[in-house]
Structures are given as structure tokens and as C-alpha cells.
Protein backbone atom coordinates (compact mmCIF):
# COMPACT_ATOMS: atom_id res chain seq x y z
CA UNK A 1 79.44 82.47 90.20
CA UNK A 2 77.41 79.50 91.01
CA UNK A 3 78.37 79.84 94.83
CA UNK A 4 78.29 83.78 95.46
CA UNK A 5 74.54 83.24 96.80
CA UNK A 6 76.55 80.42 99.47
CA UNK A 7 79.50 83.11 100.03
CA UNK A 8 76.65 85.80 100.90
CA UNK A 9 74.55 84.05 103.48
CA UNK A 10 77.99 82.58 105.33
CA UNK A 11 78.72 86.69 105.47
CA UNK A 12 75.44 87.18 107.37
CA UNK A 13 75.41 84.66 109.91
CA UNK A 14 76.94 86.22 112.01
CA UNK A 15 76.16 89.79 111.00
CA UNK A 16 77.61 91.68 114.20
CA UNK A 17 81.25 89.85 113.44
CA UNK A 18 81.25 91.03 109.70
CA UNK A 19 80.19 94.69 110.82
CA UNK A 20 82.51 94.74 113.09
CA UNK A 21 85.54 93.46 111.17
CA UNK A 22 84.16 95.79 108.31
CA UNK A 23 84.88 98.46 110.19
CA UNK A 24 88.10 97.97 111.96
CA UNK A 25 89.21 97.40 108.27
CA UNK A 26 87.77 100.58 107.17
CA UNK A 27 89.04 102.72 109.45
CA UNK A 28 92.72 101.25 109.37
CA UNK A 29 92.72 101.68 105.87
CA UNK A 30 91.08 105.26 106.18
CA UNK A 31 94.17 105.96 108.27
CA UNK A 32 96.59 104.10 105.85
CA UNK A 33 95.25 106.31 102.89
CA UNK A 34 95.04 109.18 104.13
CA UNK A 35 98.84 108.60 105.34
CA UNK A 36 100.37 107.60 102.54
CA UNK A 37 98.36 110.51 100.75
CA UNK A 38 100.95 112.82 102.49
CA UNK A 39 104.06 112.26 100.63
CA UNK A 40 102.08 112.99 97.71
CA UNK A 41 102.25 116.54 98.43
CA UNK A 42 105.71 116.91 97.14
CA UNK A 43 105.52 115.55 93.57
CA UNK A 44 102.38 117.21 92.91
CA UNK A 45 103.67 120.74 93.90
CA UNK A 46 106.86 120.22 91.93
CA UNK A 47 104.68 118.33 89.05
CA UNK A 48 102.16 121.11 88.82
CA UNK A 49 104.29 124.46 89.36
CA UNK A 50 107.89 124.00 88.15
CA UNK A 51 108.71 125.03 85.19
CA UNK A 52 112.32 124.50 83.62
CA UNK A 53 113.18 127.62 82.43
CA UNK A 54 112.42 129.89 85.80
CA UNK A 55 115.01 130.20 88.39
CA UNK A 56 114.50 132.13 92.17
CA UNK A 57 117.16 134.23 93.39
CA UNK A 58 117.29 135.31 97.19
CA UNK A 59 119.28 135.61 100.27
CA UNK A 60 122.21 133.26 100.34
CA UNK A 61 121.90 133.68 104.01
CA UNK A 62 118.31 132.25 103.96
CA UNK A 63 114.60 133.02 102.82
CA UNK A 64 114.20 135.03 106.23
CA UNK A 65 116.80 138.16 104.73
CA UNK A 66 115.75 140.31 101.98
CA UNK A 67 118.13 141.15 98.70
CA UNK A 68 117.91 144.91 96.98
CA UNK A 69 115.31 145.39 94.56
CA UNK A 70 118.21 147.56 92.92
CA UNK A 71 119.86 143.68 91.42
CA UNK A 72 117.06 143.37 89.10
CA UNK A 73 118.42 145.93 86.30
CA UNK A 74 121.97 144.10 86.90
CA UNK A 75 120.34 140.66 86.09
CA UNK A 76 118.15 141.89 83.22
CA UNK A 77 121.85 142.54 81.56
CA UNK A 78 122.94 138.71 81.53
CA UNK A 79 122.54 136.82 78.32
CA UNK A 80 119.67 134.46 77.65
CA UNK A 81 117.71 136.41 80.85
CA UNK A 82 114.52 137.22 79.14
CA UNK A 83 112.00 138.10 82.55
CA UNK A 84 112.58 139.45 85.52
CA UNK A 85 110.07 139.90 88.15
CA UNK A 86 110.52 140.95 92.11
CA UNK A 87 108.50 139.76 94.63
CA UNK A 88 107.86 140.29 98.21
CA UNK A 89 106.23 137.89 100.95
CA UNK A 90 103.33 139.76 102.83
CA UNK A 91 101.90 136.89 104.71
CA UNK A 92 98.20 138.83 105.58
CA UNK A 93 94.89 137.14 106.78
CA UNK A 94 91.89 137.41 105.33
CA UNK A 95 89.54 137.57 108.72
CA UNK A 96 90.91 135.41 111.37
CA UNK A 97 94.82 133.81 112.22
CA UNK A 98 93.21 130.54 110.92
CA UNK A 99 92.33 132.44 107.64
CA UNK A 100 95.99 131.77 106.56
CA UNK A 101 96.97 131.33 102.97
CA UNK A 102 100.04 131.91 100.71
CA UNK A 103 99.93 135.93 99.83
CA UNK A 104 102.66 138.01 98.06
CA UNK A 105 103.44 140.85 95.75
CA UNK A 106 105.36 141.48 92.46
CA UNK A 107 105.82 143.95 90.16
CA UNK A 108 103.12 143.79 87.61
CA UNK A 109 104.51 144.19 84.31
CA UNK A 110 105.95 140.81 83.22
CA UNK A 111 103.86 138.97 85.56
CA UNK A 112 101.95 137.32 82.42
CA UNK A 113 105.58 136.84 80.70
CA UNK A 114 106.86 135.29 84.27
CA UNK A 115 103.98 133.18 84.80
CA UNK A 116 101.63 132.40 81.33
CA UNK A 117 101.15 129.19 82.38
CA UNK A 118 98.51 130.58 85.15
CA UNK A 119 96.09 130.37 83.50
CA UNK A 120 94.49 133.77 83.26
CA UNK A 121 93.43 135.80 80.50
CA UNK A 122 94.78 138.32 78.47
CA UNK A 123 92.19 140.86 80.13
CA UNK A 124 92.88 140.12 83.43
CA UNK A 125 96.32 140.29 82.97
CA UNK A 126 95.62 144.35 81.41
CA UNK A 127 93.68 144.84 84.89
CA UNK A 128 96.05 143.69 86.97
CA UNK A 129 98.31 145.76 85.59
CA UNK A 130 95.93 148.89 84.97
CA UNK A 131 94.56 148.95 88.96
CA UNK A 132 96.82 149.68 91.24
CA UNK A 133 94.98 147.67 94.29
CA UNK A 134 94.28 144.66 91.67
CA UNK A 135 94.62 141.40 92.94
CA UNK A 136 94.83 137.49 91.13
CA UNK A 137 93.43 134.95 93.23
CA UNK A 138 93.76 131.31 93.23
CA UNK A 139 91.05 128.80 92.71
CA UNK A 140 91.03 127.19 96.14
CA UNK A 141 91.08 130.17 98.08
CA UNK A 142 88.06 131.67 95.69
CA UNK A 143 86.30 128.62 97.21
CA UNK A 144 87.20 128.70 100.37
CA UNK A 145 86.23 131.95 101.18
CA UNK A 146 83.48 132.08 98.29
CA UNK A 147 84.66 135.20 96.43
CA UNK A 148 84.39 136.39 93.46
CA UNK A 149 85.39 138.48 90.34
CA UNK A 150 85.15 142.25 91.37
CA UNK A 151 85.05 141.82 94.91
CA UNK A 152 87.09 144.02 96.90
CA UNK A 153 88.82 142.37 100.29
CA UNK A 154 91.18 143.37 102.88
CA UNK A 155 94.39 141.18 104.36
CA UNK A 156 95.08 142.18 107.31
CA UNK A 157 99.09 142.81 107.82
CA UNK A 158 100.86 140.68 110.49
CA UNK A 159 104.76 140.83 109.26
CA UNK A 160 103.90 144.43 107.88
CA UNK A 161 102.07 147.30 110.36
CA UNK A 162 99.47 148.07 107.93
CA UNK A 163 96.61 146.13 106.27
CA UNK A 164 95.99 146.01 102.14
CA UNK A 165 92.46 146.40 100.43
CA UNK A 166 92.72 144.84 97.26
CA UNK A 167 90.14 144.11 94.40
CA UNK A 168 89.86 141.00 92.63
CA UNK A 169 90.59 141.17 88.83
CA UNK A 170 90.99 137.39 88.16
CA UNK A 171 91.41 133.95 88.83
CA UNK A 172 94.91 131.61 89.31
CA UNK A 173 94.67 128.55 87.12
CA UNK A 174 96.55 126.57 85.34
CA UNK A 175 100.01 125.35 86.67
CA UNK A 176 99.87 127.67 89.91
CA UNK A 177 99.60 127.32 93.05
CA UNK A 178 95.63 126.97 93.89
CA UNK A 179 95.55 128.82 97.26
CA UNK A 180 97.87 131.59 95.85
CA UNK A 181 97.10 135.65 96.10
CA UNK A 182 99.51 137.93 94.05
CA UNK A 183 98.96 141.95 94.19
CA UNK A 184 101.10 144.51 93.15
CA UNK A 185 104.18 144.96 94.46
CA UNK A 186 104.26 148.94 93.92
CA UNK A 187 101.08 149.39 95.85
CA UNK A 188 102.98 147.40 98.92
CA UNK A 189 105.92 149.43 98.91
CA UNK A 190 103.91 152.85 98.74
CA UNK A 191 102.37 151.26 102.00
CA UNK A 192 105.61 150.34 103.81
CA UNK A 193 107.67 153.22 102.85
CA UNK A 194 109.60 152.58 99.61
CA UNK A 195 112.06 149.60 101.33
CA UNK A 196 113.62 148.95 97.97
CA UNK A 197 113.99 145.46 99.14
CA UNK A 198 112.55 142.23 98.20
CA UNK A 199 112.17 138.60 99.09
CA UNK A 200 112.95 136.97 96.15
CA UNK A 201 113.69 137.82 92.31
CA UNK A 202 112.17 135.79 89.77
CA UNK A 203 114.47 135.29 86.29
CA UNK A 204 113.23 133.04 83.19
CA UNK A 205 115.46 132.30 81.05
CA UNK A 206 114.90 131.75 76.93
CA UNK A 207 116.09 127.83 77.17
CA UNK A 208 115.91 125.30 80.10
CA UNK A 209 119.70 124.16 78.85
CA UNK A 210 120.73 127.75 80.21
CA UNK A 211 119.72 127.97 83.46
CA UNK A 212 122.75 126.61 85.11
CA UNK A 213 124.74 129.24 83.19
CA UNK A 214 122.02 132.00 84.45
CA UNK A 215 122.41 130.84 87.69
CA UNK A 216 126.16 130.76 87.87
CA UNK A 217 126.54 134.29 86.34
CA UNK A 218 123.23 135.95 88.51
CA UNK A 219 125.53 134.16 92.22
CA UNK A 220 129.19 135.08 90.72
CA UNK A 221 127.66 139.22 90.22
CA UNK A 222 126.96 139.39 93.59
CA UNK A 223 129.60 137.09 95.18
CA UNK A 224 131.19 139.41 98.26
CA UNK A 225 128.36 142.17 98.27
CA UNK A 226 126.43 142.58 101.75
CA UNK A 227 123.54 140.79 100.34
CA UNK A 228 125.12 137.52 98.71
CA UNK A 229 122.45 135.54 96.48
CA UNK A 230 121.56 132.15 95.89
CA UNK A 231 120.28 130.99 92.81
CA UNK A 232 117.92 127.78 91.85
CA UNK A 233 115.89 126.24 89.78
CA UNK A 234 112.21 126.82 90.27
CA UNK A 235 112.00 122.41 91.31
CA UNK A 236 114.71 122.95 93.70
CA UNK A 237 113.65 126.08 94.86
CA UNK A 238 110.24 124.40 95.74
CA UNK A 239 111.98 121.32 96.59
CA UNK A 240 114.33 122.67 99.45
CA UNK A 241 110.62 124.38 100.84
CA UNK A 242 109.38 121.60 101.28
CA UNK A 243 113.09 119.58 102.85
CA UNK A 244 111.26 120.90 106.68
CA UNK A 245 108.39 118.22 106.07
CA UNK A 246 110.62 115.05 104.72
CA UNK A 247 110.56 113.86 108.29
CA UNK A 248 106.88 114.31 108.23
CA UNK A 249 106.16 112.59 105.19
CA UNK A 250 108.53 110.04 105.81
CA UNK A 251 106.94 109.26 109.74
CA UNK A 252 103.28 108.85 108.20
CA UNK A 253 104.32 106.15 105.07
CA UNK A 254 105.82 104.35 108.28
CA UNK A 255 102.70 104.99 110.71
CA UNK A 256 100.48 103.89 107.64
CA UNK A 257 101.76 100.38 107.11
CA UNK A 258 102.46 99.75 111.04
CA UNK A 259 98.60 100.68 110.86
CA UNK A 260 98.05 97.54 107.97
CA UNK A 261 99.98 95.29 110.03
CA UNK A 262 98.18 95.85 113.24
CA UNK A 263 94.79 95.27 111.20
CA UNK A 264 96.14 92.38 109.14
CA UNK A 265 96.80 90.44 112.77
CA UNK A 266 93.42 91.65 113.80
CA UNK A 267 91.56 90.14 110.76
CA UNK A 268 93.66 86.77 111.03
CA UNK A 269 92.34 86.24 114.34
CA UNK A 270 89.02 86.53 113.51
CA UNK A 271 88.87 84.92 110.43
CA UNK A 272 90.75 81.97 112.60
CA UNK A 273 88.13 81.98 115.32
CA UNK A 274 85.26 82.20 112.68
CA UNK A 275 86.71 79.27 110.74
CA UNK A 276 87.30 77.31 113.73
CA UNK A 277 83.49 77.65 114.58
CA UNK A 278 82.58 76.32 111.35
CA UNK A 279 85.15 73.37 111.33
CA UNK A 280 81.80 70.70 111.75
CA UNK A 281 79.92 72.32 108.80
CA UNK A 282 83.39 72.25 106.87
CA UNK A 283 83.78 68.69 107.44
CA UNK A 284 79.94 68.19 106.63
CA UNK A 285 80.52 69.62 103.26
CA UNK A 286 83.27 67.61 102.28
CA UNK A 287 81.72 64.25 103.17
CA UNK A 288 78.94 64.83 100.61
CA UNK A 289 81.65 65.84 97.72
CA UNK A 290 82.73 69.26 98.07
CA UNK A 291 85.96 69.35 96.97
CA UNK A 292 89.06 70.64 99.51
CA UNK A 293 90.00 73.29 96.81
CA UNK A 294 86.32 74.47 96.65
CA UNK A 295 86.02 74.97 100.40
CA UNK A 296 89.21 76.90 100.31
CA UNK A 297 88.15 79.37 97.45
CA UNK A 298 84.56 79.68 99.13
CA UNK A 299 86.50 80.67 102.49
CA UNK A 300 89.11 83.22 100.61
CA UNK A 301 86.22 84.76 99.13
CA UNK A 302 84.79 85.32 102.23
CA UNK A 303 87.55 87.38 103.44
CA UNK A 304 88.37 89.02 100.37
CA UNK A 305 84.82 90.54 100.19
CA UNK A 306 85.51 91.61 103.62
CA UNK A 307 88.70 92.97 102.89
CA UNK A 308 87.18 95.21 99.68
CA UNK A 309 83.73 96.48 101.62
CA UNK A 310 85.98 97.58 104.68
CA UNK A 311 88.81 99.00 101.91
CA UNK A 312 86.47 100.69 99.97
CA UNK A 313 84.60 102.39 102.66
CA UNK A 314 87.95 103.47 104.23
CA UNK A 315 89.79 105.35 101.31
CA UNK A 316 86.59 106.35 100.05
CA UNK A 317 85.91 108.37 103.84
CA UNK A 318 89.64 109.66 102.99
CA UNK A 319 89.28 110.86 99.83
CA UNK A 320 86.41 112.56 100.63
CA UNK A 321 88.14 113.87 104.32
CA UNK A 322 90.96 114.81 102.45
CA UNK A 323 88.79 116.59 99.75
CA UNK A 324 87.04 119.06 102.25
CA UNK A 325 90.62 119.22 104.01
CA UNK A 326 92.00 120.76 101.15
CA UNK A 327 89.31 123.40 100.36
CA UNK A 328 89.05 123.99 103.86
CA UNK A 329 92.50 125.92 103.66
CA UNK A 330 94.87 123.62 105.57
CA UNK A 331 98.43 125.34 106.88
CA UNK A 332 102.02 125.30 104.57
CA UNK A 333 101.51 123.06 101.46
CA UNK A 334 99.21 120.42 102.99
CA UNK A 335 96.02 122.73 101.58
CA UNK A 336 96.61 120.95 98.42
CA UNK A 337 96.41 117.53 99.88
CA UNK A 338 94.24 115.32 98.10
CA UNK A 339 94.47 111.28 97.29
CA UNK A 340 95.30 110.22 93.58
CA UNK A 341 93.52 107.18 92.13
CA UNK A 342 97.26 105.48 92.26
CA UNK A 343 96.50 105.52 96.26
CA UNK A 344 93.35 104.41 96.13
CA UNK A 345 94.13 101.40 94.14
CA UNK A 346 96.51 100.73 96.08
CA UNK A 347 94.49 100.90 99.39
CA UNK A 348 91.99 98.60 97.58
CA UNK A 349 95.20 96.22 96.76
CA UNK A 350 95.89 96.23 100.61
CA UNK A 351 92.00 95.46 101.29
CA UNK A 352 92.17 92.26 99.09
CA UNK A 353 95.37 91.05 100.49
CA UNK A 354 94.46 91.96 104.84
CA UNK A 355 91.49 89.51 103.68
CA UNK A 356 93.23 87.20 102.01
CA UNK A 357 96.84 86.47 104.08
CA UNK A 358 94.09 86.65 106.80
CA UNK A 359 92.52 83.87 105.83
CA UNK A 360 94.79 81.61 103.73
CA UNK A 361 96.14 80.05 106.76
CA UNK A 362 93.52 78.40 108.82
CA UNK A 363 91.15 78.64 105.31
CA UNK A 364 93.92 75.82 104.14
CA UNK A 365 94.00 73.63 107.48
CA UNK A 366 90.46 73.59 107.68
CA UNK A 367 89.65 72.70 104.08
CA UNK A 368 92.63 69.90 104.15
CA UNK A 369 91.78 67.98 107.50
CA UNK A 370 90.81 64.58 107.71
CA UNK A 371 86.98 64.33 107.34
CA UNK A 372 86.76 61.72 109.94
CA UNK A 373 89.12 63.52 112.48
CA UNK A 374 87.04 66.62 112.04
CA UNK A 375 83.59 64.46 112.18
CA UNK A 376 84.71 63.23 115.55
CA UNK A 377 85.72 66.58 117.12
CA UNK A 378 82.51 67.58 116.75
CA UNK A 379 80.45 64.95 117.04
């Protein structure tokens, strides 16, 4: 502690240096946080919504083809099937194309069986099912647009001809998704005609030890039909959603660290040319006793500080980027990008070490050389 007032004043000699390498630390890290944020995505969605005794059961040919509503009473009849709730994509906007956010319908009566850990009330629930235009809303989007309970709204149809005005009866929480509308699916079919078809049917069983016996029986009933299903686990079912951004994910981890290394050279550069300008004072130091290992601990510090003050202001400009990102209603599952504290240790971890493995180096040679050899240079 007794040289932090020596570490301080070497910061601000040269105060346009420090700024500078401040920032070009913060804003690689800003861009290595808010990268390796991204993968994140995944493991929260699955972490926060799966649950281990639903299954989803749609098109074998693909989540583009529809499956008769008509299976549901055929599934209700398989052992350990306790819910069963359809439920159709409608894929509305609330004002404008940018005003995108995950909408659907399903019948209403087990939704609260289906889904009780949403988080809403029992007297919500009795609306939803009582008003035929009703509509559950998720946090994020209540936000986003800045509704509210009793508020009546329109989506504005782009896969269906027709738009749907719906009134809000309650709030998502809990478990589901945060930018999530649900209506009822009888008032969408009254609008399109009576289809009888649906995009997916939703099945929980009574145990989670069951659902691959579910799952086999729900495929094998409709094996050789015209509408062939396929059958998964609510994890996998997200999971296989989310296979079209791997590549994504995978591309920014790889961005973000070619990102540290670029900075790390940067930094070890300047903290070369900066201890190469101080290589008199250095050796003026140790001729009056200041120990090699001292000089080298005063020198890490130096960067280290660095390091943290540009690491801290970049993941702390992500986290709050990534923050308004999110409520802002981003497209697909990135609106529920945000950073956990695991990534902004980590960032911090990255700070400490750009500053130090920047520094070690010429830090070492400089606090090692030969007094008189470094006298005479620059005498």
C-alpha cells in the first residue's frame, strides 16, 4: 500500500497515453463481452423454459407444415398423458415490421395445467379463459411497448389475412418466455375459418421418466398417416430452434478472443515503449536501493490498473448495451440477451491479465538490467 500514491502519479504522467490505452482496452473488451454474451442465449432459454415432463409434437416434415387439431383426442388416450394443449403460430406485429415478437394461440382450458410455472395467477388464468379476445403477455414485451393490465391492442396479421384485437388479462412470469403473447386459439380459428389445423400440440406427461415412452407411442399412432409427427422433449424441442444460430454463436466466441489478442499486442507495445522511456529513472531507482523485485511489482501494477479501468468500463458499457438491447425487442431469441456476472468476471479476468502479460516482459528486463549499463545509456 505504501507505494499506490508512486503507482498513481507514474499513471498520470503521461495522461494522454493512459487515456488512450484505457480506451482501446475498453472497447476491445466491450466487444469481447458482449461476444461471448451470445452463446449465453442457449442455456438460459433451455435453463429458464424447459421443463422435463412437457413434450412438443408437430410435423415430422418440419415446423413449416401443420398436423390436425383432430390428434389431440387420440393422444389424450395414451397412458401417463395428463395435458394436452394445441397451439398455433400467428406471427402478428404490434405497429410496425420492426415491432416483431413471439405471438401464438392455444386452446385455453389447460393452459394453467400446461404451463403453471408462468407465473400468473389463478384470476388471470379464469379471464383468460372467460374472454374470448383475452390475451397473456410477457414481461419484456409489457415494457417494451409500455402496456398494461386491461389494455386492449391489435396485431396486425402477416402469415394470416386478418388482424386480432385482443385485451390484456395478465402478465407472463415465471419460467416463460419474457417477450411471449398467448391468446386463444378458438378466437383465431373463428377468424381464419375453422382450419382444424395446428402448429404444434403440447402433451405433459405425469413423470419426466415417461416421456420417452409418450413420445414413442404419440410418433408410432401416427406413423404412415399424411401428417406424420415428431415428438420431443420440450429441451430438445427448444434446442433444435435454436441448431440455425450454432454457427452464430460459435463465430462470435472466436471473433471475441481474436478481439483480446489484437488488444493484448496493442497494450504490449505500449507498455514496452512507455517502459523503455523510463529505463533512466528505473536505473535511478535502483542505485539508491530499490529493490529489482519492487520495480517489477510497481511496473505490473501499473498495467494491471490499466487493464481493470479499461475492463471495467468495457463490460460495464456491454452490460448496460446489452440491457437496453434486450428490452428494446431484438429479432429470434437474441431479445433475451443479457450478460451474466460469470461473463463479467471473466472480462475483468481478461482485463488483469491484457495488463499484466503486457507488461511482464519488458517490466522484467528493465527491472533486472545492469545499473551501470542502464546509467550509461542514458547518461
Amino acid at each position: 500500500m505504501k507505494y499506490t500514491a508512486l503507482v498513481l502519479k507514474n499513471l498520470v504522467r503521461s495522461k494522454r497515453r493512459t487515456i488512450l490505452t484505457v480506451l482501446s482496452i475498453a472497447v476491445s473488451l466491450f466487444i469481447f463481452s458482449a461476444l461471448v454474451s451470445v452463446p449465453t442465449v442457449a442455456d438460459q432459454i433451455l435453463g429458464n423454459t424447459a421443463s422435463g415432463t412437457r413434450i412438443a409434437t408437430h410435423n415430422k416434415a418440419g415446423l413449416a407444415y401443420s398436423i390436425p387439431v383432430a390428434y389431440k383426442q387420440r393422444i389424450v388416450a395414451i397412458p401417463h398423458v395428463e395435458v394436452v394443449v394445441p397451439e398455433s403460430w400467428f406471427g402478428g406485429v404490434y405497429h410496425e415490421v420492426s415491432d416483431q415478437f413471439p405471438n401464438l394461440a392455444a386452446d385455453p382450458e389447460q393452459v394453467d395445467l400446461m404451463w403453471p410455472d408462468w407465473g400468473i395467477s389463478k384470476e388471470q388464468f379464469e379471464q383468460f379463459k372467460k374472454i374470448r379476445t383475452a390475451c397473456l403477455v410477457g414481461g419484456d414485451t409489457m415494457k417494451r411497448f409500455h402496456l398494461h393490465l386491461g389494455q386492449q391492442i391489435q396485431l396486425r396479421g402477416t402469415l394470416y389475412p386478418f388482424n386480432v384485437t385482443l385485451n390484456i388479462v395478465g402478465m407472463i412470469g415465471g419460467k416463460a418466455p419474457p417477450n411471449f403473447l398467448l391468446f386463444r386459439r378458438d378466437y383465431l380459428e373463428e377468424a381464419a375459418g375453422r382450419p382444424g389445423i395446428v402448429d404444434n400440440i403440447w402433451v405433459k406427461v405425469d413423470k419426466p421418466e415417461n416421456v420417452p415412452q409418450v413420445i414413442a407411442a404419440i410418433d408410432e399412432g401416427f406413423a404412415n398417416s399424411s401428417a406424420e409427427t415428431l415428438s420431443e422433449s420440450e429441451a430438445a424441442f427448444i434446442g433444435n430452434f435454436l441448431d440455425q444460430y450454432r454457427t452464430f454463436f460459435r463465430m462470435a466466441e472466436l471473433l471475441g478472443f481474436i478481439v483480446v489478442l489484437m488488444i493484448g499486442l496493442v497494450a504490449a507495445n505500449t507498455a514496452a515503449m512507455s517502459i523503455r522511456e523510463r529505463r533512466g529513472e528505473i536505473a535511478v531507482m535502483r542505485s539508491i536501493g530499490f529493490p529489482a523485485r519492487t520495480i517489477l511489482s510497481l511496473l505490473l501494477a501499473e498495467s494491471i490498473l490499466i487493464g481493470l479501468v479499461g475492463g471495467i468500463l468495457g463490460c460495464g458499457s456491454a452490460y448496460i448495451v446489452l440491457r437496453a438491447f434486450s428490452i428494446g425487442g431484438a429479432a429470434g431469441p437474441f431479445n433475451t440477451i443479457h450478460m451474466p456476472p460469470m461473463i463479467l468476471a471473466e472480462t475483468l479476468v481478461v482485463a488483469a491479465l491484457i495488463g499484466l502479460f503486457s507488461a511482464i516482459v519488458p517490466a522484467s528486463s528493465a527491472a533486472r538490467r545492469n545499473i551501470v549499463d542502464a546509467l550509461r545509456t542514458v547518461a
